[in-house]
C-alpha atoms as a PDB file:
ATOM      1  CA  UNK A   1       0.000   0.000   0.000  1.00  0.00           C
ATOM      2  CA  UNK A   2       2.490   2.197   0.639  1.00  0.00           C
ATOM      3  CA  UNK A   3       4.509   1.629  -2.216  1.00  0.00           C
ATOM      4  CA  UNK A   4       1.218   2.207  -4.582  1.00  0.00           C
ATOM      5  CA  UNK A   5       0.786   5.297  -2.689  1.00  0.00           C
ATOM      6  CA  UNK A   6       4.727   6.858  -3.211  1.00  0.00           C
ATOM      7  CA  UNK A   7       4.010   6.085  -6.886  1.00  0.00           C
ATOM      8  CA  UNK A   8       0.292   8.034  -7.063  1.00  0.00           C
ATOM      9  CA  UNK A   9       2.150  11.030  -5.172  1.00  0.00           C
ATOM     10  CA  UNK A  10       4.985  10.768  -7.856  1.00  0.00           C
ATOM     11  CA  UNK A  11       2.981  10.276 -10.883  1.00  0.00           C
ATOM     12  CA  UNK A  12       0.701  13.537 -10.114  1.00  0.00           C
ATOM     13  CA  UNK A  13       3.575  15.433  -9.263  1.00  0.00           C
ATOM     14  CA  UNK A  14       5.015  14.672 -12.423  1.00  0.00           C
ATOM     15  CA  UNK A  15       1.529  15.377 -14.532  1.00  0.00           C
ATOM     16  CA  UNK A  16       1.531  19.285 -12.229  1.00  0.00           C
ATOM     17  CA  UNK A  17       4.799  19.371 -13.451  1.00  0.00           C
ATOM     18  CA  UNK A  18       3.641  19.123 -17.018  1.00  0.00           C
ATOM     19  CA  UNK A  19       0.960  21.448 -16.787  1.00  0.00           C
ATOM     20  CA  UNK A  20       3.397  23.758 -15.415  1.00  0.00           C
ATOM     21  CA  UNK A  21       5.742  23.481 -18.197  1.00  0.00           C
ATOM     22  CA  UNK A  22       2.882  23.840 -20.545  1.00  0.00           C
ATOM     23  CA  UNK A  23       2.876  27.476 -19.937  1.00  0.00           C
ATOM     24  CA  UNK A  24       6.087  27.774 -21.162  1.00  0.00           C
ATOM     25  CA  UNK A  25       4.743  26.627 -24.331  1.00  0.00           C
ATOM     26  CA  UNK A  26       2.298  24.143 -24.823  1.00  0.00           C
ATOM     27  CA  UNK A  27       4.102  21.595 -26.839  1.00  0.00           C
ATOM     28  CA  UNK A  28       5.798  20.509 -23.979  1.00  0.00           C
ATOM     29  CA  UNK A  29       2.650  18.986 -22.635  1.00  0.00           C
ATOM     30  CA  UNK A  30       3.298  16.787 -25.717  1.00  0.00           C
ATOM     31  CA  UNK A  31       6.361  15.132 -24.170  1.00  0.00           C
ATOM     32  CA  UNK A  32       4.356  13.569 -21.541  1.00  0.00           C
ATOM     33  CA  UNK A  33       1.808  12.396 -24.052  1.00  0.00           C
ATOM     34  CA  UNK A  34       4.946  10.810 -26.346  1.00  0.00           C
ATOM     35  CA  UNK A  35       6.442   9.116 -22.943  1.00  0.00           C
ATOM     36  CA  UNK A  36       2.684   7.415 -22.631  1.00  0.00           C
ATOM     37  CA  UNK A  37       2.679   6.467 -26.295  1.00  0.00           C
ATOM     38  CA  UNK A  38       6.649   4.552 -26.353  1.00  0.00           C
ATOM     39  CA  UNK A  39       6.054   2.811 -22.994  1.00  0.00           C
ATOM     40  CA  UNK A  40       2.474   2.394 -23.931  1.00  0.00           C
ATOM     41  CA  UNK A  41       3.489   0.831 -27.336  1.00  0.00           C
ATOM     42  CA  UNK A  42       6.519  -1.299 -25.353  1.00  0.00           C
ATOM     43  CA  UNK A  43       4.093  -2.705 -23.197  1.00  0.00           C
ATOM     44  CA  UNK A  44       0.917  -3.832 -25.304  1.00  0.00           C
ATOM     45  CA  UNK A  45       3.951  -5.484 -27.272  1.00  0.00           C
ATOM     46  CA  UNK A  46       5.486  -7.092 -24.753  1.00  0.00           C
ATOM     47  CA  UNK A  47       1.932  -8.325 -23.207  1.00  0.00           C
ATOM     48  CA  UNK A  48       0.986 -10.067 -26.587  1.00  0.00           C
ATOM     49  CA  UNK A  49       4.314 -12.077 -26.481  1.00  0.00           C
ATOM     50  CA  UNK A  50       3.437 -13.274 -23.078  1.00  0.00           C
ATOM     51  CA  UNK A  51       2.086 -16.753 -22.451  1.00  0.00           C
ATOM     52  CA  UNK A  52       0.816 -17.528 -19.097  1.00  0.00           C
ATOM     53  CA  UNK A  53      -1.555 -19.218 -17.636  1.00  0.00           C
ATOM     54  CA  UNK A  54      -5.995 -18.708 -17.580  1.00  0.00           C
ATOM     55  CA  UNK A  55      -7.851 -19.170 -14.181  1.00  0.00           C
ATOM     56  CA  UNK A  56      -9.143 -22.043 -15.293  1.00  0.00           C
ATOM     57  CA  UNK A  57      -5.685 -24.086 -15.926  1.00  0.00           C
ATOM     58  CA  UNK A  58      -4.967 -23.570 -19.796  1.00  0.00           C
ATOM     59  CA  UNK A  59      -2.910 -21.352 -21.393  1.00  0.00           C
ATOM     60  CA  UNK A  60      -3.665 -18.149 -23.195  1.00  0.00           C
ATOM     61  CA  UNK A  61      -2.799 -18.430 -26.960  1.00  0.00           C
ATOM     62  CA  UNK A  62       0.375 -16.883 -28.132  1.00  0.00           C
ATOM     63  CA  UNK A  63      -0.488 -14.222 -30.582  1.00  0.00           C
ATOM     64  CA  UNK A  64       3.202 -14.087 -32.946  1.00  0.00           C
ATOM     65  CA  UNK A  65       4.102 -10.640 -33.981  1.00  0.00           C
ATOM     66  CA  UNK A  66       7.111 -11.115 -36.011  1.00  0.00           C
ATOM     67  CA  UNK A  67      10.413  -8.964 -35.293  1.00  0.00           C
ATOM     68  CA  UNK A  68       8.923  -6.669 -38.754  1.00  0.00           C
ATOM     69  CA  UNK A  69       5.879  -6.053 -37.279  1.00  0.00           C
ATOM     70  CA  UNK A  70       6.903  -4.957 -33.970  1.00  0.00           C
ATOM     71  CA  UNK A  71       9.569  -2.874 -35.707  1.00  0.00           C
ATOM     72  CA  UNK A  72       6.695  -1.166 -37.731  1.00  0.00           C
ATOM     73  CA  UNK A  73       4.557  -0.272 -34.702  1.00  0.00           C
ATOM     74  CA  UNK A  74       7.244   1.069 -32.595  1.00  0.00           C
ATOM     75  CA  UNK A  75       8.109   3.313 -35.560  1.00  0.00           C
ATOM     76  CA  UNK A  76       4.455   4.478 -35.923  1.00  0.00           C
ATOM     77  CA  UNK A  77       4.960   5.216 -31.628  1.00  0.00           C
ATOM     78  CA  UNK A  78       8.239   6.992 -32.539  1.00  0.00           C
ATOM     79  CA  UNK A  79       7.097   9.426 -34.768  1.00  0.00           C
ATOM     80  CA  UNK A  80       3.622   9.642 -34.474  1.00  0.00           C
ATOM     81  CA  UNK A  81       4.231  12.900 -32.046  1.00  0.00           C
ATOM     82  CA  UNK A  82       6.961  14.140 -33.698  1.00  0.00           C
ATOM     83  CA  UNK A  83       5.156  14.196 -36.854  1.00  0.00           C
ATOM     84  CA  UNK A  84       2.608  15.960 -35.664  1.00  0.00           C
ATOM     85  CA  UNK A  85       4.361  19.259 -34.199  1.00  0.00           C
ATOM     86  CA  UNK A  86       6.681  19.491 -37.334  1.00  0.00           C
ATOM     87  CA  UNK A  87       3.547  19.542 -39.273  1.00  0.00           C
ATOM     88  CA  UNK A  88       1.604  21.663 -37.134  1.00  0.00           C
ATOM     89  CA  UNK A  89       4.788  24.535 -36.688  1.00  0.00           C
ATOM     90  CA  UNK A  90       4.918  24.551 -40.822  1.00  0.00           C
ATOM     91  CA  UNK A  91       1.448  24.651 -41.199  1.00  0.00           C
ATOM     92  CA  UNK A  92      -1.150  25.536 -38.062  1.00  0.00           C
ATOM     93  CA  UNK A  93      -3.822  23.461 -37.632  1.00  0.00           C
ATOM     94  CA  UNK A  94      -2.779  20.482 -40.149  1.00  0.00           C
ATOM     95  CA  UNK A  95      -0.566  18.461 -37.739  1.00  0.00           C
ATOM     96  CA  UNK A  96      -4.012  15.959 -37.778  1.00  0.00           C
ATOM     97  CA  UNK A  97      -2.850  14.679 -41.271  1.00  0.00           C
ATOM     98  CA  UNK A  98       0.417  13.417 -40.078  1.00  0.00           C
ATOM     99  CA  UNK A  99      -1.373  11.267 -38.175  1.00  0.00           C
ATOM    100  CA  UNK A 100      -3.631   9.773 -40.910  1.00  0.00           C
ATOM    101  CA  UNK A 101      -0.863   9.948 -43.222  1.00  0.00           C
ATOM    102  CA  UNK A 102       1.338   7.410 -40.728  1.00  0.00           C
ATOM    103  CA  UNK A 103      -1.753   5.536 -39.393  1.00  0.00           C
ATOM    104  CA  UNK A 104      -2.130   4.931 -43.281  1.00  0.00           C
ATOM    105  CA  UNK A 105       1.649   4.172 -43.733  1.00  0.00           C
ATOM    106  CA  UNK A 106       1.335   1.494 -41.005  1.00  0.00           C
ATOM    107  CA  UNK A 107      -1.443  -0.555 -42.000  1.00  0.00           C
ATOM    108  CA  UNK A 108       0.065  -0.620 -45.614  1.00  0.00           C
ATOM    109  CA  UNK A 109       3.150  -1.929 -43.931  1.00  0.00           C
ATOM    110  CA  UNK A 110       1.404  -4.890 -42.330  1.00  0.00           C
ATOM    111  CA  UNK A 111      -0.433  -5.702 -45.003  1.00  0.00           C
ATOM    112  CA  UNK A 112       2.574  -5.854 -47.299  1.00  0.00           C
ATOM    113  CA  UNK A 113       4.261  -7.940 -44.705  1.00  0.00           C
ATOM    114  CA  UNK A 114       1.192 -10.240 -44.641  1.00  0.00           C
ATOM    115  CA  UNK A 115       2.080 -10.798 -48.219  1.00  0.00           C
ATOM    116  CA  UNK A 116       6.235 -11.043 -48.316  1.00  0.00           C
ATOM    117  CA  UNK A 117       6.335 -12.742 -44.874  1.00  0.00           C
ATOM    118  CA  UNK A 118       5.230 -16.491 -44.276  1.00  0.00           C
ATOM    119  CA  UNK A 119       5.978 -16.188 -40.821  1.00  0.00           C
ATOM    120  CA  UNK A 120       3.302 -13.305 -40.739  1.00  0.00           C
ATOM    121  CA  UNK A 121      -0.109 -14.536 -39.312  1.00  0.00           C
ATOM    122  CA  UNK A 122      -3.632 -12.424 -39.841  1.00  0.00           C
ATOM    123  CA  UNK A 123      -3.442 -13.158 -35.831  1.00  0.00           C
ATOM    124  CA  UNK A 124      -0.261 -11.322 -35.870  1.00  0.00           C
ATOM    125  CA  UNK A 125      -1.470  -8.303 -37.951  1.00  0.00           C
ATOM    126  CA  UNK A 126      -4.625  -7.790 -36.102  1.00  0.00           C
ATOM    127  CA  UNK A 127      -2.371  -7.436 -33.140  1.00  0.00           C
ATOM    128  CA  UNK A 128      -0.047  -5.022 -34.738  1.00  0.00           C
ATOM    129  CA  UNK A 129      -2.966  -2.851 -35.609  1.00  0.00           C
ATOM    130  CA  UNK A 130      -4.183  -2.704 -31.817  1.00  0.00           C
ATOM    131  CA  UNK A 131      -0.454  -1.763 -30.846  1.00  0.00           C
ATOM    132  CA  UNK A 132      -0.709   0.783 -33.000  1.00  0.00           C
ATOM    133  CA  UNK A 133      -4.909   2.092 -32.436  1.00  0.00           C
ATOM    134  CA  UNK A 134      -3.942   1.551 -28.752  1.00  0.00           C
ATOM    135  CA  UNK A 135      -2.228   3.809 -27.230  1.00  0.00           C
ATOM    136  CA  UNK A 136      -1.041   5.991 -29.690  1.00  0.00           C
ATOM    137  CA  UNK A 137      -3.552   6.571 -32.351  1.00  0.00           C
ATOM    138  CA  UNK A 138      -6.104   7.132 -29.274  1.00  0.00           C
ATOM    139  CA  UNK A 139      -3.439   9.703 -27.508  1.00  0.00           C
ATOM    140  CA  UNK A 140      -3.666  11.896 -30.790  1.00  0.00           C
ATOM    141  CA  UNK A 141      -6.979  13.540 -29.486  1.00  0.00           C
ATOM    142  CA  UNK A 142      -4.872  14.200 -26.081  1.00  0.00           C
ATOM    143  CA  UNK A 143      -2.278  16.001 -28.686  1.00  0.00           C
ATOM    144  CA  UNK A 144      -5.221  17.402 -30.311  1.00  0.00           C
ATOM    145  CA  UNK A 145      -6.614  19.184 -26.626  1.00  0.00           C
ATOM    146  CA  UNK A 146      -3.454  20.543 -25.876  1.00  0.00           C
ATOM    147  CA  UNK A 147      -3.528  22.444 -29.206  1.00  0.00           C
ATOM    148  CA  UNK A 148      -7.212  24.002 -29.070  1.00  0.00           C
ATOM    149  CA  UNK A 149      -6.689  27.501 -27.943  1.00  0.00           C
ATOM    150  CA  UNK A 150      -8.964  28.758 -25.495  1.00  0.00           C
ATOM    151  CA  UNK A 151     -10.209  26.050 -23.216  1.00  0.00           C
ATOM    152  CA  UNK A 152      -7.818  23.690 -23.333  1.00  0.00           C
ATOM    153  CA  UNK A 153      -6.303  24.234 -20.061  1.00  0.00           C
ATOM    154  CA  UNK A 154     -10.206  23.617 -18.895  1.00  0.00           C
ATOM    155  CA  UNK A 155      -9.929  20.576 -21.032  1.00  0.00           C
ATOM    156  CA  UNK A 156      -6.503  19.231 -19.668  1.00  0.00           C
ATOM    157  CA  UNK A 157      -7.803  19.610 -16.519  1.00  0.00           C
ATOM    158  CA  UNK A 158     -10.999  17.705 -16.891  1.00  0.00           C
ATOM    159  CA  UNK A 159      -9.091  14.826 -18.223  1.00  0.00           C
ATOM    160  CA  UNK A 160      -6.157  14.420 -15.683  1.00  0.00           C
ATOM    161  CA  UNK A 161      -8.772  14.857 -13.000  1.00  0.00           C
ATOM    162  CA  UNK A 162     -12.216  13.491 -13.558  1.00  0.00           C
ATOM    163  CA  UNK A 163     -10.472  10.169 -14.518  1.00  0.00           C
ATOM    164  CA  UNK A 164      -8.551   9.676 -11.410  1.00  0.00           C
ATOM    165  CA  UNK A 165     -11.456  10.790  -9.259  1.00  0.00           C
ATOM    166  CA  UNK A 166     -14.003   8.350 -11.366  1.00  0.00           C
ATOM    167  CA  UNK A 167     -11.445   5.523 -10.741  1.00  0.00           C
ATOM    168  CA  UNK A 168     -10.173   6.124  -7.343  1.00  0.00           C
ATOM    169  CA  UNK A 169     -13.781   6.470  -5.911  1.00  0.00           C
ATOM    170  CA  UNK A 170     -15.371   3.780  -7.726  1.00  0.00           C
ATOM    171  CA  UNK A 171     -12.578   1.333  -5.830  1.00  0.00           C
ATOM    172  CA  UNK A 172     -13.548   3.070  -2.415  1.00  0.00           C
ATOM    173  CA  UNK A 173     -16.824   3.010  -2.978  1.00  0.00           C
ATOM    174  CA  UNK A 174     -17.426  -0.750  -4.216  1.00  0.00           C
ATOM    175  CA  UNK A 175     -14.584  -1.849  -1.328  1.00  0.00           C
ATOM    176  CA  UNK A 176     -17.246  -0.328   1.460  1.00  0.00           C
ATOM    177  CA  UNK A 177     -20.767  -0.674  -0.155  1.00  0.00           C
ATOM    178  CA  UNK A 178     -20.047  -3.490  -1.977  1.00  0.00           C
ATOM    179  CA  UNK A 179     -23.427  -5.436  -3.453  1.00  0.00           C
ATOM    180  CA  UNK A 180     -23.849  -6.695  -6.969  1.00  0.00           C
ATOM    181  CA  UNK A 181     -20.936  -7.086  -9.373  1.00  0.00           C
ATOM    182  CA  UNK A 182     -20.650  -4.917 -12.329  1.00  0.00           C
ATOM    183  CA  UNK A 183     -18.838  -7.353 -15.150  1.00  0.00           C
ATOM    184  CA  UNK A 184     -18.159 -10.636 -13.003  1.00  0.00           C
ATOM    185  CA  UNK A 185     -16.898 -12.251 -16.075  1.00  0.00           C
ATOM    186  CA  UNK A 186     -14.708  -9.436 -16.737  1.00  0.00           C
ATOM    187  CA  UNK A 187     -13.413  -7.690 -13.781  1.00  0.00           C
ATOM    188  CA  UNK A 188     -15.123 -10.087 -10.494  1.00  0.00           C
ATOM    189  CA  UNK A 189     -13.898  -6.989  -8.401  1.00  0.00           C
ATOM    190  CA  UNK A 190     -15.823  -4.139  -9.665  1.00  0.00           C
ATOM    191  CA  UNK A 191     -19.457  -3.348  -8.740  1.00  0.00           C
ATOM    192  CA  UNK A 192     -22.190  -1.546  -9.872  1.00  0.00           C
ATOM    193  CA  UNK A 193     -22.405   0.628  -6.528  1.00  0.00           C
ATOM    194  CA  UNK A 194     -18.268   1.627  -7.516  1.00  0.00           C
ATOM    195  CA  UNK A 195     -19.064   2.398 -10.357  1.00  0.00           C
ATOM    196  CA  UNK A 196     -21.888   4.678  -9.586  1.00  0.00           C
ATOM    197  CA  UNK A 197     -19.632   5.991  -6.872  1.00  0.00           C
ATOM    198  CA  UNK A 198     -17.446   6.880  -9.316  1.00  0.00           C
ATOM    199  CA  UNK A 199     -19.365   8.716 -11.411  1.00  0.00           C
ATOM    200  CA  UNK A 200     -21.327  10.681  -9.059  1.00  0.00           C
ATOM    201  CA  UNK A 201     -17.592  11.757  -7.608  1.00  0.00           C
ATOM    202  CA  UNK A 202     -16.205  12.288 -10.953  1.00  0.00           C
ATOM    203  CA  UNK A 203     -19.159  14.996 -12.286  1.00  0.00           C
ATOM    204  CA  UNK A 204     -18.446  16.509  -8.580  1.00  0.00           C
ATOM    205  CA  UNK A 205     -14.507  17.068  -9.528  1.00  0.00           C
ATOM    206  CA  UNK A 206     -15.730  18.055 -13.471  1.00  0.00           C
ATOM    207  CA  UNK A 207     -18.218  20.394 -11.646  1.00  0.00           C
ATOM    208  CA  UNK A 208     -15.304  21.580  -8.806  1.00  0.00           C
ATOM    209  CA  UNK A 209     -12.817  22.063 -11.374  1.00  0.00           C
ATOM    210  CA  UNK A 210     -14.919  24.166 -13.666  1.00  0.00           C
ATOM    211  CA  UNK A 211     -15.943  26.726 -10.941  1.00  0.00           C
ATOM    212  CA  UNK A 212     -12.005  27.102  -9.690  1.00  0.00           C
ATOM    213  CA  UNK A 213     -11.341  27.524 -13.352  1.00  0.00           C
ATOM    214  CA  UNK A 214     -13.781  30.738 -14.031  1.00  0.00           C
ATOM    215  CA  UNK A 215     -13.106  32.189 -10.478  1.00  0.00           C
ATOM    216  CA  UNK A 216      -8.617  32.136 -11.150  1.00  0.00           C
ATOM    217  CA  UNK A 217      -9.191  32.708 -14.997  1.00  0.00           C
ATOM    218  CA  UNK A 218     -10.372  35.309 -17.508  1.00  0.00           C
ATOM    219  CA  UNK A 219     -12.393  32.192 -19.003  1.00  0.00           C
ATOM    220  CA  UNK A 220     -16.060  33.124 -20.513  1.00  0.00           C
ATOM    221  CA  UNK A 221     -18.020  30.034 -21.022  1.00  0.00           C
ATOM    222  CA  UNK A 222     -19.405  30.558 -25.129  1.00  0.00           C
ATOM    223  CA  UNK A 223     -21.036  26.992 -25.020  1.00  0.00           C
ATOM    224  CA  UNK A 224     -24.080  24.963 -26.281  1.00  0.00           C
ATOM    225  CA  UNK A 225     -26.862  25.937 -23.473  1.00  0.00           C
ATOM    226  CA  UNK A 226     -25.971  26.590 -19.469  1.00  0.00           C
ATOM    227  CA  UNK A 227     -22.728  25.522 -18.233  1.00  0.00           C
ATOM    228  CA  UNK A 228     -23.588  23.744 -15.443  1.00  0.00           C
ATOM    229  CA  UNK A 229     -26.020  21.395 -17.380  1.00  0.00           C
ATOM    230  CA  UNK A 230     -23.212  20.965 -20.163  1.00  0.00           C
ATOM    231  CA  UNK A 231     -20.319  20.263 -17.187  1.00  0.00           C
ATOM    232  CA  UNK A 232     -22.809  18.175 -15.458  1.00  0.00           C
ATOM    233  CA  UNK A 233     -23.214  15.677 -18.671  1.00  0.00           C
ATOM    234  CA  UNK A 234     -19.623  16.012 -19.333  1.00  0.00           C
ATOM    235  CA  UNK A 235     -18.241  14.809 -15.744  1.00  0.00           C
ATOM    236  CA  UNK A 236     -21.400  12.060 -16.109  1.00  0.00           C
ATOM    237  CA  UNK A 237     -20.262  10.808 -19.595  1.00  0.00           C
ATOM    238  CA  UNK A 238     -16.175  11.335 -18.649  1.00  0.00           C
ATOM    239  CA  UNK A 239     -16.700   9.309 -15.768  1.00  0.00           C
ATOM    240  CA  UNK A 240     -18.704   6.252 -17.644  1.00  0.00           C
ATOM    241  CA  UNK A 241     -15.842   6.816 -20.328  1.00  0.00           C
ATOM    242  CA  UNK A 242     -13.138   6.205 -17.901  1.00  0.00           C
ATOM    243  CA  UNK A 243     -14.655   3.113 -16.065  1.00  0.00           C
ATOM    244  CA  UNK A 244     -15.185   1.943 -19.642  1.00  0.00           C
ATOM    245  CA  UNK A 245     -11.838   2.006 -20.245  1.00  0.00           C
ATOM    246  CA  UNK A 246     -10.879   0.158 -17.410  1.00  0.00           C
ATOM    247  CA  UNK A 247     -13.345  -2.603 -18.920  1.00  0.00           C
ATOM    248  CA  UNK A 248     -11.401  -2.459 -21.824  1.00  0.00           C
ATOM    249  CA  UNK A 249      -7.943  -3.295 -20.314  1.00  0.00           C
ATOM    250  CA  UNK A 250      -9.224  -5.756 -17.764  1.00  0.00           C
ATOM    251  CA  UNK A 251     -10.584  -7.826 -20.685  1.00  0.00           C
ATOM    252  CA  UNK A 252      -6.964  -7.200 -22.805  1.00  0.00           C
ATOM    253  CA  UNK A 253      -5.362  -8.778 -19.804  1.00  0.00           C
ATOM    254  CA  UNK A 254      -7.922 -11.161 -19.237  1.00  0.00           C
ATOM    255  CA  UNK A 255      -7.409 -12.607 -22.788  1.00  0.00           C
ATOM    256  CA  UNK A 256      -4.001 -12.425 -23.010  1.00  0.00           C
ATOM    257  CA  UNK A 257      -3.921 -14.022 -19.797  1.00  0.00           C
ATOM    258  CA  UNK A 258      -1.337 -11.483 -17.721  1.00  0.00           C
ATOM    259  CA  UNK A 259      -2.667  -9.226 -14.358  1.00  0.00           C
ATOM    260  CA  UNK A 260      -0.863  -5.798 -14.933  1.00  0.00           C
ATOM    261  CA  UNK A 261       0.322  -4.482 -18.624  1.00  0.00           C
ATOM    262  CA  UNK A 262       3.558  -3.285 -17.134  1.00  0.00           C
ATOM    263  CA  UNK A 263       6.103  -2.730 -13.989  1.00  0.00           C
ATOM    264  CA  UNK A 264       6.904   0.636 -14.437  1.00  0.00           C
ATOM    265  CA  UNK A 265       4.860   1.771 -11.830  1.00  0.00           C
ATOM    266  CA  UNK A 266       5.317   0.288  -8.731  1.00  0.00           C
ATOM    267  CA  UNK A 267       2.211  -1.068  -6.830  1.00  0.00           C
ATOM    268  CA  UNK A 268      -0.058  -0.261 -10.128  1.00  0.00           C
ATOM    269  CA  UNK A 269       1.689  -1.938 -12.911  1.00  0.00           C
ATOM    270  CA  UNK A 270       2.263  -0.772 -16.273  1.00  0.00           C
ATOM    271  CA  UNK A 271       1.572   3.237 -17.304  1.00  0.00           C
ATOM    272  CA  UNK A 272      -1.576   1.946 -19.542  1.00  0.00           C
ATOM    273  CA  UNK A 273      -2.905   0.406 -16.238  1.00  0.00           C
ATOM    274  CA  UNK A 274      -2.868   4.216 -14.930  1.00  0.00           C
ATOM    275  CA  UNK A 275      -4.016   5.679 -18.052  1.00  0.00           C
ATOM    276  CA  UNK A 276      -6.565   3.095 -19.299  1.00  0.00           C
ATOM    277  CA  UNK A 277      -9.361   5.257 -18.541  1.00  0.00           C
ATOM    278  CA  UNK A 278      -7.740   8.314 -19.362  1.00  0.00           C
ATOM    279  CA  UNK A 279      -7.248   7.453 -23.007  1.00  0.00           C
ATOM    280  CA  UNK A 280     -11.397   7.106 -23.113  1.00  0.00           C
ATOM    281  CA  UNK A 281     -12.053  10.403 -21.583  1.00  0.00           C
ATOM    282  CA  UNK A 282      -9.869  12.218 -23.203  1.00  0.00           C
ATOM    283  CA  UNK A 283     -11.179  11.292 -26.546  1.00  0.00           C
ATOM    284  CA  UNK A 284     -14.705  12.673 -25.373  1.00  0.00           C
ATOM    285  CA  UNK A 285     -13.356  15.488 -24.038  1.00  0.00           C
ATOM    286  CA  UNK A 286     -11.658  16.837 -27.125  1.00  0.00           C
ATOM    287  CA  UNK A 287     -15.033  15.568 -29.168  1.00  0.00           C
ATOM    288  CA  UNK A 288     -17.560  17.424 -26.910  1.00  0.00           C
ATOM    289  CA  UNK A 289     -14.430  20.523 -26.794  1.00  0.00           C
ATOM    290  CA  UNK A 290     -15.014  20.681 -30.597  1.00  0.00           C
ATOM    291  CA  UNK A 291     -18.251  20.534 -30.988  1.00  0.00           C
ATOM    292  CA  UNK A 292     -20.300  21.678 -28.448  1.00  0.00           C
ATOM    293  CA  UNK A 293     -18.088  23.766 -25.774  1.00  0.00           C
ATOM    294  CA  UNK A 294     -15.142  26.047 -27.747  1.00  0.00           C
END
């Protein structure tokens, strides 16, 4: 416990640390978000190569990505962020088509090797393609909310805090009320009074952080409709979006038949087992950004 703890204190003080370098200039933020895509990458790599064994005795199948393939993805990790920013300082506002252009590149790639490489299994490709969808082709719309303009300090915010809130209360929540389980047959732990826990908490912290945001900034709200109604549904949906994408990675390690993605963080595993829900929420956020709040 108190090694999970040391790491939580370390890991927010290096995401404030971020945010503080961010107003420097804002494409710092982006190193953080390139550090989750390599280790990211590195890991979902290194958790399809593993074989262990499933509760009920046998072992999980072995999905073989071949030496290419795992060269390809890493690549698409490398420069996926880099790409981006040298597009974006040439030409404002266009560093998105970097992104399809090497998302592009990289299925190409796989599909060629599919065709030059025996070795290569449609197993292995669909693999390669998850790599490369998850993390770092899901981390683009973090990239993306850095670079909106106005509001996306609001929108950092919301992500690096609604998620941990959602998360961290659903776990107290479920450990005291306890009752009926949520997904027994994907996560036995989790239950549905956590995960209501959690979002109730999380719209509180979307709804806390939104009102400390107009009180210390010049921010005018120039939404759809009021702004507690559209901060309400946001810290609702955020919340749902971040237990979801706990879900998501309990059923990854589930079927690959491993209990943490990683060891980089002492006491909570890999870094996708601290940003699973993140990655979720922070694609809504920069959707509902677009469209309905900026």
């Amino acid at each position: 416990m108190l090694k999970r703890l040391i790491t939580g204190i370390v890991y927010i003080g290096i995401i404030v640390g971020f945010f503080f370098l961010r107003h420097v200039h804002t494409s710092l933020f982006g190193i953080l978000v390139y550090a989750f895509s390599i280790i990211g990458t590195l890991e979902m790599i290194q958790a399809f190569a593993h074989k262990s064994a499933q509760p009920d005795g046998s072992l999980a199948p072995k999905v073989a990505m071949t030496n290419a393939q795992k060269s390809a993805v890493m690549t698409y990790a490398v420069f996926f962020a880099p790409a981006y920013y040298t597009v974006n300082h040439l030409y404002p506002g266009e560093g998105y088509r970097a992104m399809l252009v090497l998302s592009f590149v990289l299925g190409i790639i796989l599909l060629c090797l599919l065709v030059v490489d025996r070795k290569t299994t449609l197993e292995g490709v669909g693999a390669s393609l998850l790599c490369g969808f998850y993390p770092t082709a899901i981390l683009a719309t973090m990239l993306l909310t850095n670079d909106l303009g106005q509001g996306s300090t609001l929108a950092l915010l919301l992500i690096f805090t609604i998620s941990p809130i959602a998360d961290s209360f659903a776990f107290v929540v479920g450990s005291l009320v306890k009752g009926k389980k949520l997904c027994p047959s994907i996560s036995p732990n989790k239950t549905i009074s956590g995960a209501i826990g959690g979002v109730v908490f999380g719209t509180g912290g979307c709804l806390l952080i939104y009102w400390l945001y107009t009180l210390t900034t010049s921010y005018v709200y120039a939404g759809f409709g009021n702004p507690w109604v559209m901060f309400t549904i946001v810290g609702i949906i955020c919340s749902v979006m971040t237990e979801f994408g706990d879900l998501v990675e309990s059923v990854l390690k589930r079927r690959i038949g491993i209990k943490d993605m990683g060891k980089i963080l002492p006491g909570h595993g890999g870094i996708l087992d601290r940003i699973d829900g993140t990655l979720f929420a922070s694609t809504f956020i920069y959707i509902v950004f677009v469209l309905f709040i900026l």
